[in-house]
C-alpha atoms as a PDB file:
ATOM      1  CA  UNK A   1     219.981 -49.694  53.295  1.00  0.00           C
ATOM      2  CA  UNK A   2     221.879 -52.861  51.428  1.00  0.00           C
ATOM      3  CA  UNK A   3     225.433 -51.646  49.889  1.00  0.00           C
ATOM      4  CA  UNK A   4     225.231 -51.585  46.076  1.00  0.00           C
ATOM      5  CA  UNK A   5     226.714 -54.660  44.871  1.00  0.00           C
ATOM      6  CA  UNK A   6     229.645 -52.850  42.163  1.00  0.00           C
ATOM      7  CA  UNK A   7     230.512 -49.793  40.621  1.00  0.00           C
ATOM      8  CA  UNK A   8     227.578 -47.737  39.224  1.00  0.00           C
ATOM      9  CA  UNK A   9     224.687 -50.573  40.390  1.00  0.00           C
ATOM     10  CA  UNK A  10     221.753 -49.311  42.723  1.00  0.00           C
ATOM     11  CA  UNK A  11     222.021 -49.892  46.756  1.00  0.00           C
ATOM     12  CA  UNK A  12     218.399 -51.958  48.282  1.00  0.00           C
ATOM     13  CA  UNK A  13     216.222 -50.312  50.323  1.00  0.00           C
ATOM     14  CA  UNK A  14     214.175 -53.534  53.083  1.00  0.00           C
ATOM     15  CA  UNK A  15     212.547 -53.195  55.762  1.00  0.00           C
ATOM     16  CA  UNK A  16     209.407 -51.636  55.109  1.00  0.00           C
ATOM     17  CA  UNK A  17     206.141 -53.253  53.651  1.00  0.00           C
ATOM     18  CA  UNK A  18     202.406 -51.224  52.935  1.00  0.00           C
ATOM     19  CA  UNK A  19     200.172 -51.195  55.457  1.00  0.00           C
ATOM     20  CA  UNK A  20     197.012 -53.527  55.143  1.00  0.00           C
ATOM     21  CA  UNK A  21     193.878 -51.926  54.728  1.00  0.00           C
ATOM     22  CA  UNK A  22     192.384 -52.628  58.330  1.00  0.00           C
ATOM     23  CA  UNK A  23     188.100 -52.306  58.766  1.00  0.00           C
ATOM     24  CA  UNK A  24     187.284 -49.956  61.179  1.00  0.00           C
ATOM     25  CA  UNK A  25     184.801 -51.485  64.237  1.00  0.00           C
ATOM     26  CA  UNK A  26     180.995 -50.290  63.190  1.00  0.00           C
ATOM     27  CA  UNK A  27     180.268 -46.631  65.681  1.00  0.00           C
ATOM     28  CA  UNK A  28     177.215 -48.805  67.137  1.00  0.00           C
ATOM     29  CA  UNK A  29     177.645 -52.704  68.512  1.00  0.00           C
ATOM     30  CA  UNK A  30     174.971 -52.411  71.011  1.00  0.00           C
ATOM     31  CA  UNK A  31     172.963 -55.925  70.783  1.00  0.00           C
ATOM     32  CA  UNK A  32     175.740 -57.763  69.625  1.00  0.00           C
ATOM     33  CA  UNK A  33     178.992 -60.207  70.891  1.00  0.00           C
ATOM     34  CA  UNK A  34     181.800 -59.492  68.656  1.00  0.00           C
ATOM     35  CA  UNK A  35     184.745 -61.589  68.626  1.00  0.00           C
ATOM     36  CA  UNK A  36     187.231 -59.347  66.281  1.00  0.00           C
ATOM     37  CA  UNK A  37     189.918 -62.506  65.632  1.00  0.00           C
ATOM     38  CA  UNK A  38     191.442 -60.332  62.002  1.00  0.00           C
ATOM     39  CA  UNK A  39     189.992 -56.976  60.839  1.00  0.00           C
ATOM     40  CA  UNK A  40     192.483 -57.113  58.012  1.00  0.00           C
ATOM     41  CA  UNK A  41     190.294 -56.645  54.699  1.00  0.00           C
ATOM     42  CA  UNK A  42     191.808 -59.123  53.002  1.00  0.00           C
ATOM     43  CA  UNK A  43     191.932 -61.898  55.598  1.00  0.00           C
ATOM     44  CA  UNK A  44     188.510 -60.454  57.409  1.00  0.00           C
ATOM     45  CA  UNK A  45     187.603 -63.028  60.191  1.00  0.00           C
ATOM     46  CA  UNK A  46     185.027 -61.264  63.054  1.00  0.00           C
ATOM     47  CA  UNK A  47     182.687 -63.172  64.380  1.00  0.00           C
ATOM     48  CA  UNK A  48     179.450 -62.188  66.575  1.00  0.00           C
ATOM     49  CA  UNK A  49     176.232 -63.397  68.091  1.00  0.00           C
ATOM     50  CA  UNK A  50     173.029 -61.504  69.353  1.00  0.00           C
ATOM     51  CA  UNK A  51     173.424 -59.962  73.064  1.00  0.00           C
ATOM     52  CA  UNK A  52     171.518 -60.603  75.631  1.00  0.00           C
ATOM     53  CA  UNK A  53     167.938 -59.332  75.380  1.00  0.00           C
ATOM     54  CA  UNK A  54     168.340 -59.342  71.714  1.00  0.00           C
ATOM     55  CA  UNK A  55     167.400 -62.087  69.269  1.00  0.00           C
ATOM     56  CA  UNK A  56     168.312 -62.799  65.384  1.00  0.00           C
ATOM     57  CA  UNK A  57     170.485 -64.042  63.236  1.00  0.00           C
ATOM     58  CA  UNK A  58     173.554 -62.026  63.619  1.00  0.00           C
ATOM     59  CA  UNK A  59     175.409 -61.228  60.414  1.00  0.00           C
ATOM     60  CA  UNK A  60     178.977 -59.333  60.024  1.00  0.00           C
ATOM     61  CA  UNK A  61     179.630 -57.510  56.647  1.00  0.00           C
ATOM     62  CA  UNK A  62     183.542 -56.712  55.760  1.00  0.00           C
ATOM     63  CA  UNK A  63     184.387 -53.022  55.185  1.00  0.00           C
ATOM     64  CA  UNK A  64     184.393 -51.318  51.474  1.00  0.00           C
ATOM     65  CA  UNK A  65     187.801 -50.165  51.487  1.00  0.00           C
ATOM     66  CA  UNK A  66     190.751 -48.861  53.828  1.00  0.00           C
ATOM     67  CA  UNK A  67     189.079 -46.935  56.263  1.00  0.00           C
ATOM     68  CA  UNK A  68     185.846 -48.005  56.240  1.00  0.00           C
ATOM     69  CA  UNK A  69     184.037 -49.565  59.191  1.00  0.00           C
ATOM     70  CA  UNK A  70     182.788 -52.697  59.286  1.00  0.00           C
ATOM     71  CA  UNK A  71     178.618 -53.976  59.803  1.00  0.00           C
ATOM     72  CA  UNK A  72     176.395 -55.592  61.892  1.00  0.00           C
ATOM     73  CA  UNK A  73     172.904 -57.013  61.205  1.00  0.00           C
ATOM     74  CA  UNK A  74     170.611 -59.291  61.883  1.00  0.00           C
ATOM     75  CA  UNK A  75     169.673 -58.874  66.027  1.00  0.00           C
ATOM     76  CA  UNK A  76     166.673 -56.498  67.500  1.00  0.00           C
ATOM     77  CA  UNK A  77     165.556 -56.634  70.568  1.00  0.00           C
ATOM     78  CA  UNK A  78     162.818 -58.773  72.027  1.00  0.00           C
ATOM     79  CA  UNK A  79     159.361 -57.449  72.336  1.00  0.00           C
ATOM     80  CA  UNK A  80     158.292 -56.357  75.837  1.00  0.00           C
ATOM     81  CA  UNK A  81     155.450 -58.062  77.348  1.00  0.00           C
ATOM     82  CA  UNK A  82     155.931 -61.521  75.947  1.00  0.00           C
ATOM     83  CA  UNK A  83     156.924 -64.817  77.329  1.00  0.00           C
ATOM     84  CA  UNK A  84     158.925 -67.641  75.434  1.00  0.00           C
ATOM     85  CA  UNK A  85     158.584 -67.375  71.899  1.00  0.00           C
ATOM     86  CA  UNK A  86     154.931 -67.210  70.994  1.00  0.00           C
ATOM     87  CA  UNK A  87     156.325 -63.605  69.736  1.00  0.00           C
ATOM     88  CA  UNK A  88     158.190 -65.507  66.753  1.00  0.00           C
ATOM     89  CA  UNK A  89     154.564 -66.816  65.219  1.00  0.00           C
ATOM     90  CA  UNK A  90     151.342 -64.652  64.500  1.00  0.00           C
ATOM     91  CA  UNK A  91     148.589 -65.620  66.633  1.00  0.00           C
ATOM     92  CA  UNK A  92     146.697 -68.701  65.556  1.00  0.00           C
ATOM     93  CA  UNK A  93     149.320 -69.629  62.854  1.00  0.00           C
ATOM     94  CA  UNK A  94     149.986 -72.905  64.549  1.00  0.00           C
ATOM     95  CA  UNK A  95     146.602 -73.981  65.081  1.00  0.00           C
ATOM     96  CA  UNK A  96     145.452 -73.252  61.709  1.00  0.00           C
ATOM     97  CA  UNK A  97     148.420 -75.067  60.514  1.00  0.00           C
ATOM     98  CA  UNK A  98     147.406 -78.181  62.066  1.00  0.00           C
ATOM     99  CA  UNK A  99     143.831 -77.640  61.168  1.00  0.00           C
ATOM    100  CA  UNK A 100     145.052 -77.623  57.312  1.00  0.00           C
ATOM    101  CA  UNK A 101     147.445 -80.513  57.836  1.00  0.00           C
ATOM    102  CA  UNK A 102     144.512 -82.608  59.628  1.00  0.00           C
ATOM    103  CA  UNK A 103     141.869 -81.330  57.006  1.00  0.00           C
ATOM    104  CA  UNK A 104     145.065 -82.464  54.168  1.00  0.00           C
ATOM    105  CA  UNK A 105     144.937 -85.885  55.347  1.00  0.00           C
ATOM    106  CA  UNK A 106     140.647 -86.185  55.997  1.00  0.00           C
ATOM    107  CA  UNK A 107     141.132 -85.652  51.766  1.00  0.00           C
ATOM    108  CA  UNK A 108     143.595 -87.975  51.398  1.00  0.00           C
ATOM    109  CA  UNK A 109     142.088 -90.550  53.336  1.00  0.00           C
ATOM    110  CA  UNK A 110     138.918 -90.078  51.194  1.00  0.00           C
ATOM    111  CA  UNK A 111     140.797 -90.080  48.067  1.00  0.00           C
ATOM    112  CA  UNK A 112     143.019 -93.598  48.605  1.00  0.00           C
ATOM    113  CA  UNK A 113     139.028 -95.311  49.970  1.00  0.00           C
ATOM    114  CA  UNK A 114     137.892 -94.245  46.384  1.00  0.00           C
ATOM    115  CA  UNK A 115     140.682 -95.664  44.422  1.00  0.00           C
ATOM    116  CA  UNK A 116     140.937 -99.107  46.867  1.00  0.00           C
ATOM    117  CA  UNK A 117     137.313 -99.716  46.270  1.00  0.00           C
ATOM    118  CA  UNK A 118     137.520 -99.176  42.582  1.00  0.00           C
ATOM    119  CA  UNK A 119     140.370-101.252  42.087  1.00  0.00           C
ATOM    120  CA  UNK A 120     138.540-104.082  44.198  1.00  0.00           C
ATOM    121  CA  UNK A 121     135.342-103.212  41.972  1.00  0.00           C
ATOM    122  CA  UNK A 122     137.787-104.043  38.533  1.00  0.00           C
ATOM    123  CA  UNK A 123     138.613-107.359  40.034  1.00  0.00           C
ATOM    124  CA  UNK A 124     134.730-108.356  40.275  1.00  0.00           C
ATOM    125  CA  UNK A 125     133.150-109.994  36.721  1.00  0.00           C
ATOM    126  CA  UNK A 126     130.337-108.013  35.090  1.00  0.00           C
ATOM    127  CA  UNK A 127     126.824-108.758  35.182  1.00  0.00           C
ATOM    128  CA  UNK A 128     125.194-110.528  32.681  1.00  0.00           C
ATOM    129  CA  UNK A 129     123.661-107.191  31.187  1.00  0.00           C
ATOM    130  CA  UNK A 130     127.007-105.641  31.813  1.00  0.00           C
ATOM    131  CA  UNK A 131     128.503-108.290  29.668  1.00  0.00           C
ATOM    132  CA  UNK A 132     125.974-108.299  26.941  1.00  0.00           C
ATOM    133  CA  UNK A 133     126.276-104.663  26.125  1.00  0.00           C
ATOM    134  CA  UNK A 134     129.895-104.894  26.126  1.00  0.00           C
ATOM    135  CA  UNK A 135     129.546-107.664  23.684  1.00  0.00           C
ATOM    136  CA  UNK A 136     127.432-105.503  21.503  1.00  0.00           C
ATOM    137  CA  UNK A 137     129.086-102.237  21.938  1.00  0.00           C
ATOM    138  CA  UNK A 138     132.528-104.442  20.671  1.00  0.00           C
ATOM    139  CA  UNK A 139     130.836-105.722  17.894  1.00  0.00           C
ATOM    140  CA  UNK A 140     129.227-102.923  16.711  1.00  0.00           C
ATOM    141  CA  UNK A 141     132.993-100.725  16.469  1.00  0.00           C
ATOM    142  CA  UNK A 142     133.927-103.841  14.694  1.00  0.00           C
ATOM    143  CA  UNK A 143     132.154-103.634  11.863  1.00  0.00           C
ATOM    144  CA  UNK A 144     131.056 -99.496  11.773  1.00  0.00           C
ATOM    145  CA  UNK A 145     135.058 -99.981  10.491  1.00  0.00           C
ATOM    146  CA  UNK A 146     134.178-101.777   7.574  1.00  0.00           C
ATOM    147  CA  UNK A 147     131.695 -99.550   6.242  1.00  0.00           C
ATOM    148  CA  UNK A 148     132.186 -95.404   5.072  1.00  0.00           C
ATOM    149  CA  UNK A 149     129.137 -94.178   6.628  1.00  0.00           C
ATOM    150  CA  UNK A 150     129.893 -92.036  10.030  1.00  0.00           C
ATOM    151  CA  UNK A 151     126.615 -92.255  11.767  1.00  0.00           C
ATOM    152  CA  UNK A 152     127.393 -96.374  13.326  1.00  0.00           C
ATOM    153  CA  UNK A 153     130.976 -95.355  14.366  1.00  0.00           C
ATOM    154  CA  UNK A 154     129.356 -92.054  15.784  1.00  0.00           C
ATOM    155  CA  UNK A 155     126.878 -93.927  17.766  1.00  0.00           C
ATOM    156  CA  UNK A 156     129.755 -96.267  18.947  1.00  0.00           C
ATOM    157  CA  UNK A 157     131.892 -94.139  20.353  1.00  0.00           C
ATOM    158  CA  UNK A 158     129.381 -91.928  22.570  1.00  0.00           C
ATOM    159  CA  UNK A 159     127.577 -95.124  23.508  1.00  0.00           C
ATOM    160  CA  UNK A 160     130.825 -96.260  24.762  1.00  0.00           C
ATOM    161  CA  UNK A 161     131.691 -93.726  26.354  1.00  0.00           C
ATOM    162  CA  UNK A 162     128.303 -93.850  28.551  1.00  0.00           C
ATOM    163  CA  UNK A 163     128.957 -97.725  28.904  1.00  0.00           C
ATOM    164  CA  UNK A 164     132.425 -96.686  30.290  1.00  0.00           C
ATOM    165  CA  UNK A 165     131.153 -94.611  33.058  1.00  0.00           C
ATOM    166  CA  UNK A 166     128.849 -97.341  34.076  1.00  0.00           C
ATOM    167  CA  UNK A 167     131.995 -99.361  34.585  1.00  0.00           C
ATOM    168  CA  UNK A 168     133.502 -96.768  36.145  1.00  0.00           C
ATOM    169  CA  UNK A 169     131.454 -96.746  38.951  1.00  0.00           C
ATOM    170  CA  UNK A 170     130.160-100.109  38.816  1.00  0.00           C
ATOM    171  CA  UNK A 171     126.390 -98.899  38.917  1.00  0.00           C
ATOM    172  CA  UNK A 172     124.476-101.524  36.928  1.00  0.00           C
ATOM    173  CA  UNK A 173     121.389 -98.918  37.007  1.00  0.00           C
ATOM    174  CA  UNK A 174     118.809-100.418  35.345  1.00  0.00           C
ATOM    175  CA  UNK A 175     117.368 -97.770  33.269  1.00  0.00           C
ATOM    176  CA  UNK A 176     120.513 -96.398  31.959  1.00  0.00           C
ATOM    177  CA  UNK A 177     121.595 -99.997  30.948  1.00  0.00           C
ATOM    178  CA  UNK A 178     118.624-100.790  29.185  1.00  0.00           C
ATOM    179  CA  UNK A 179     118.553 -97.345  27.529  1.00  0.00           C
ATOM    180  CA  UNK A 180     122.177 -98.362  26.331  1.00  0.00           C
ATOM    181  CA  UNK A 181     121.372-101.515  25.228  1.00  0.00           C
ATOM    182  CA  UNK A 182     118.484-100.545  23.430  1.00  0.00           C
ATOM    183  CA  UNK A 183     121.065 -98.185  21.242  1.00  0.00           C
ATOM    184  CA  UNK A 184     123.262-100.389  20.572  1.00  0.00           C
ATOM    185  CA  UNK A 185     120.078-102.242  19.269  1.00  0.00           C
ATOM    186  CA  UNK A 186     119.175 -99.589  17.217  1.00  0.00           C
ATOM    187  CA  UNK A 187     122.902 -98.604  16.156  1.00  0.00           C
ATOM    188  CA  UNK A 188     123.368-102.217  15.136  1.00  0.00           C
ATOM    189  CA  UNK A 189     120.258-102.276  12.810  1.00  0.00           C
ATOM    190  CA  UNK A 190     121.410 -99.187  10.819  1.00  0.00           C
ATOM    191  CA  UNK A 191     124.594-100.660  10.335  1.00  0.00           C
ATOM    192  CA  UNK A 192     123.006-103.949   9.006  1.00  0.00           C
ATOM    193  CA  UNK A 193     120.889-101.799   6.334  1.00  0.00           C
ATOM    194  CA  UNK A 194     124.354 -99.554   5.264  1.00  0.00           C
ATOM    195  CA  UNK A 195     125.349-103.588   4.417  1.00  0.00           C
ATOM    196  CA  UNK A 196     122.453-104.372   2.892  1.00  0.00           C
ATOM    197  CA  UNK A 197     122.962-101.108   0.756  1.00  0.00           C
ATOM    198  CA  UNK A 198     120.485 -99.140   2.324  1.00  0.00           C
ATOM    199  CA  UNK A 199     122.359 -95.778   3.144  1.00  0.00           C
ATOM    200  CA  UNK A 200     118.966 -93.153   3.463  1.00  0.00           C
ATOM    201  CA  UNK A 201     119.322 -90.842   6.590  1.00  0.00           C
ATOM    202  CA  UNK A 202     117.424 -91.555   8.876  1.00  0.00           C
ATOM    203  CA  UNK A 203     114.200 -88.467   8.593  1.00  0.00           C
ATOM    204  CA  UNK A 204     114.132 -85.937  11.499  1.00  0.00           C
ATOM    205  CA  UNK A 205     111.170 -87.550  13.227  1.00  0.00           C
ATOM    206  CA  UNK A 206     112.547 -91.130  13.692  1.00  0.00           C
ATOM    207  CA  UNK A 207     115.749 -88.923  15.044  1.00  0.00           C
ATOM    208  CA  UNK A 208     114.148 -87.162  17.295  1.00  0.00           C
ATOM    209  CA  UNK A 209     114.914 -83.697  16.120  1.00  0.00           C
ATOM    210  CA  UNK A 210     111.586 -82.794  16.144  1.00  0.00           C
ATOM    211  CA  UNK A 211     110.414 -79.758  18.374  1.00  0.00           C
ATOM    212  CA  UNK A 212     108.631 -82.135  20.744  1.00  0.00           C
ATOM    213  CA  UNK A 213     111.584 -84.229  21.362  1.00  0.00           C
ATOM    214  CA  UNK A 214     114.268 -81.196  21.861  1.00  0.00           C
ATOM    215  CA  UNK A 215     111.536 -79.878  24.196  1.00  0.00           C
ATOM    216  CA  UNK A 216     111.599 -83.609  26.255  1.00  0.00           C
ATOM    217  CA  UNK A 217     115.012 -83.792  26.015  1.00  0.00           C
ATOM    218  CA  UNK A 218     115.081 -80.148  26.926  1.00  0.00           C
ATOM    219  CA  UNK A 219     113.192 -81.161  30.411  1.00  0.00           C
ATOM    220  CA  UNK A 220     115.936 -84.296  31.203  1.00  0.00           C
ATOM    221  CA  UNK A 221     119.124 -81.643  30.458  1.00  0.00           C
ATOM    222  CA  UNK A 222     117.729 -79.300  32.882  1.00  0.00           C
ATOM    223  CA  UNK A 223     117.004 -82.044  35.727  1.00  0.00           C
ATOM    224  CA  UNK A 224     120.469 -83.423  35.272  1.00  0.00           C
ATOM    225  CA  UNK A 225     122.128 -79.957  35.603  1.00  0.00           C
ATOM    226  CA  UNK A 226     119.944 -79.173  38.896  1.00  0.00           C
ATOM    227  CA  UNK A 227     121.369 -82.515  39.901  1.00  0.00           C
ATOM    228  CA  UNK A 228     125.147 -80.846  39.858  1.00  0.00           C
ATOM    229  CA  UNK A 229     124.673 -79.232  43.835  1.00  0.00           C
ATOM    230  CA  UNK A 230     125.209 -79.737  46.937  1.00  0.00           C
ATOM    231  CA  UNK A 231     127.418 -83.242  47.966  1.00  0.00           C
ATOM    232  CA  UNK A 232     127.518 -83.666  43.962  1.00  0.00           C
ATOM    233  CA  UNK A 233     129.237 -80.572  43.514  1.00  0.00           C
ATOM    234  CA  UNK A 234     131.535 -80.881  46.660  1.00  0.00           C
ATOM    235  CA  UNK A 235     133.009 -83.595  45.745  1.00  0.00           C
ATOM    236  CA  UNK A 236     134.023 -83.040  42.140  1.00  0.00           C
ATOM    237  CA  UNK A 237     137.912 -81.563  41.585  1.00  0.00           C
ATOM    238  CA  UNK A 238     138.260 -77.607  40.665  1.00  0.00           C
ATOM    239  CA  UNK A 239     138.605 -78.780  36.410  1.00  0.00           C
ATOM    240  CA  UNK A 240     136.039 -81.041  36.359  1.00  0.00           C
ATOM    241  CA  UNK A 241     133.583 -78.368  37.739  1.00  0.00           C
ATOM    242  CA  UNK A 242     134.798 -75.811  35.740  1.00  0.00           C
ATOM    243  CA  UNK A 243     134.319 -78.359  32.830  1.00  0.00           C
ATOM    244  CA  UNK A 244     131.115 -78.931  33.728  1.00  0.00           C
ATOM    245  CA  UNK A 245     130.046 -75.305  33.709  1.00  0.00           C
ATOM    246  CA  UNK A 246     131.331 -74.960  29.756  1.00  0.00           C
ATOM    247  CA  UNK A 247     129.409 -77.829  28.878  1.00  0.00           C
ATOM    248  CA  UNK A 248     125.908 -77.015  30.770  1.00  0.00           C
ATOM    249  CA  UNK A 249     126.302 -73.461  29.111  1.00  0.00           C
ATOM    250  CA  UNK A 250     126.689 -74.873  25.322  1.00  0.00           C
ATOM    251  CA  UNK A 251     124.125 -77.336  25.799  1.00  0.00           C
ATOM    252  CA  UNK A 252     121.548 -74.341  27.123  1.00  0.00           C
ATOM    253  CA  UNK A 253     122.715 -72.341  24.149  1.00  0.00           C
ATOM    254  CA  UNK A 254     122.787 -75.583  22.024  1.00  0.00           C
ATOM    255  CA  UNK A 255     118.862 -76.074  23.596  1.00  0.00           C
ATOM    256  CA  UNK A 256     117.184 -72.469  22.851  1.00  0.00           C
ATOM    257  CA  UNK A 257     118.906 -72.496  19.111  1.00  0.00           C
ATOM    258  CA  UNK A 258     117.164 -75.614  18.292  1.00  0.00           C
ATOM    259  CA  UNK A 259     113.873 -74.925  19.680  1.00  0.00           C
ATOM    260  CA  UNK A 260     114.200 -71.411  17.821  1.00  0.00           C
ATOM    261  CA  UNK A 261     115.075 -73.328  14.560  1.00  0.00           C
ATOM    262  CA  UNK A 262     112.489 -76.389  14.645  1.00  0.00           C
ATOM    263  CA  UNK A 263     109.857 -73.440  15.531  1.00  0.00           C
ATOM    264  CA  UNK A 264     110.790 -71.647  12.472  1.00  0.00           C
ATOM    265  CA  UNK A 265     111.399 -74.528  10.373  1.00  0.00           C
ATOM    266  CA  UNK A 266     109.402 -77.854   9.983  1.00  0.00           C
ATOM    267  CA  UNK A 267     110.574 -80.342   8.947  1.00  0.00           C
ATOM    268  CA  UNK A 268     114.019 -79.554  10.147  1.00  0.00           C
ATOM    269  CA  UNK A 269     116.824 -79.102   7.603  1.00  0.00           C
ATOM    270  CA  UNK A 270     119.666 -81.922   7.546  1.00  0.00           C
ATOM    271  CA  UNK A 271     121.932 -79.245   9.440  1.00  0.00           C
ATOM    272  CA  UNK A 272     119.824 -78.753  12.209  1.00  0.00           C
ATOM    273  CA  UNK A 273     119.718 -82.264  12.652  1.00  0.00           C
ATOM    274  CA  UNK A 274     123.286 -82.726  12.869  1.00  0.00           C
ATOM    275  CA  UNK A 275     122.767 -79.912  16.077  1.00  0.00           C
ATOM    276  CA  UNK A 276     120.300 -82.426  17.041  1.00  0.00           C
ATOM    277  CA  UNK A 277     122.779 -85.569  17.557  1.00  0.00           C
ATOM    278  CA  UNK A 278     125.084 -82.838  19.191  1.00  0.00           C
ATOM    279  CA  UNK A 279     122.227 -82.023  21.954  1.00  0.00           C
ATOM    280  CA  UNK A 280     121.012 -85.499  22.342  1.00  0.00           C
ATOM    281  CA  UNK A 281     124.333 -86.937  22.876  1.00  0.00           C
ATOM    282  CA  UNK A 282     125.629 -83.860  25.299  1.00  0.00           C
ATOM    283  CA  UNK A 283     122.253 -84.837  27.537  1.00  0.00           C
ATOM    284  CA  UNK A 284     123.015 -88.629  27.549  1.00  0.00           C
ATOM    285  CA  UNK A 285     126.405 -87.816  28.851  1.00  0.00           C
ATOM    286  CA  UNK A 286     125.432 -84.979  30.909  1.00  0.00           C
ATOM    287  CA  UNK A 287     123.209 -87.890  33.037  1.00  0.00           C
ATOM    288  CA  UNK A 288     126.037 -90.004  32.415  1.00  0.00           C
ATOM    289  CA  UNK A 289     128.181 -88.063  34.124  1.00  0.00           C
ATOM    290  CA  UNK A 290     125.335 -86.976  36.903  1.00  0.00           C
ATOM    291  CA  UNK A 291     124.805 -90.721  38.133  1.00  0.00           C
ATOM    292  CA  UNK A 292     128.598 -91.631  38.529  1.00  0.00           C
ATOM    293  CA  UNK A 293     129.327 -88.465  40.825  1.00  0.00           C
ATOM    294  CA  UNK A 294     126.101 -89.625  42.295  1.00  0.00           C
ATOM    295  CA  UNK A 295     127.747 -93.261  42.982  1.00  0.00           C
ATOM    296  CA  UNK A 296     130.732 -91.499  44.732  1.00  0.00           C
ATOM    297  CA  UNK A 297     128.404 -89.654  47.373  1.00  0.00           C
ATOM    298  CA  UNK A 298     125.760 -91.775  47.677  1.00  0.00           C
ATOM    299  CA  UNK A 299     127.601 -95.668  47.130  1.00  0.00           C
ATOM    300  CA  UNK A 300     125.373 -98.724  47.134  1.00  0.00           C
ATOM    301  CA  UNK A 301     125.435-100.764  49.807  1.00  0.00           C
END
């Protein structure tokens, strides 16, 4: 006690200071090395380690309050009967690891071969049939531009778009080039009678949309969509087959409409031959798209 400093002023009381709240040591350390270096809650510093026999990660959790014990986690002992650690991993895991990581780079390896041999392939010139269709097929978007009529810009773009795949894989394949050719032929002709003024449709025979020539094209959808199996199918991406499943089920829906509407109705009204273009063009493509995958499984020498 500290003497009051005058006449009527309060004498000091020193001396004395609150305890810290101290964590209690946990009621069960067994499997664990503690090193206790403060157990004062608010400067908490223990440290510890897995025992002998035990194994982990261990883990030291400061007390709740005054009072309260501290916690350990993390160790547990090791499993009888085992030797090193092959008790850390489930049987197999490594080995199917690898296995995944050697399959991984088998892909891989396929994958950059692909792209190095079609970015050699871009470098070559196109044949001579390559080029000439290309020159048609250019001029032909040209001037469908110029005119109102949809049918030549129509024609352009899906007989591009098989041209394109032809590039794609470099497969100069005779009857499919021809085939284009001849198109672009015929696609070139129209547009020179929309010029000359001549804008008539062309009649459902001349199309095709008879029920003869659904039926033909008919038989050359459902060869190409056989074709989709085996190496084919392997080798084509988890979209692009579930692409191609959508677009063999429209054109099988697309198929049995027609042949239900051309039996019904002949000649075939102007709507059904718009279904027509729709079919013809979705079996061109579907082949199309049959000989590139082809090209990828089975290249040419």
């Amino acid at each position: 006690a500290l003497e009051c400093e005058g006449n009527g002023m309060p004498y000091k009381l020193t001396g004395c200071s609150e305890i810290p709240e101290m964590c209690l040591p946990p009621d069960l350390a067994h499997g664990y090395t503690v090193l206790e270096h403060n157990i004062n809650r608010d400067d908490f510093n223990v440290t510890a380690s897995c025992s002998d026999g035990y194994v982990g990660i261990a883990v030291v959790h400061v007390c709740k309050g005054k009072g309260d014990r501290y916690q350990l986690t993390g160790c547990s002992p090791v499993p009888e009967n085992c030797s090193d650690t092959a008790w850390l991993t489930e049987a197999g895991a490594v080995s199917r690891y690898v296995l995944k990581l050697e399959s991984l780079a088998t892909d891989l390896e396929a994958h950059f071969a692909v792209i190095s041999k079609k970015a050699d392939l871009q470098s070559l010139p196109l044949s001579p049939a390559m080029q000439a269709a290309s020159k048609s097929l250019s001029t032909l978007q040209t001037v469908a531009r110029q005119v109102s009529d949809p049918r030549p810009r129509d024609a352009a773009r899906r007989l591009g778009a098989r041209l394109a795949k032809l590039r794609e894989s470099w497969d100069d394949s005779t009857d499919e080039l021809e085939s284009i050719q001849r198109e672009l032929d015929e696609a070139s002709s129209m547009l020179r009678r929309i010029l000359d003024g001549d804008t008539s449709a062309p009649s459902a025979s001349s199309s095709g949309c008879t029920a003869a020539g659904v039926a033909a094209a008919g038989e050359r959808f459902d060869v190409a969509a056989r074709g989709f199996e085996g190496k084919v199918l392997e080798q084509m991406l988890p979209p692009e087959a579930e692409n191609l499943h959508r677009i063999v089920h429209s054109l099988q829906v697309l198929k049995h409409s027609l042949q239900r509407q051309l039996f019904e109705s002949s000649p075939a009204p102007p709507e059904v031959e718009s279904d027509c273009s729709r079919f013809f063009s979705g079996v061109n493509q579907l082949e199309a798209d049959l000989s590139h995958y082809r090209s990828q499984v089975e290249p040419k020498a």
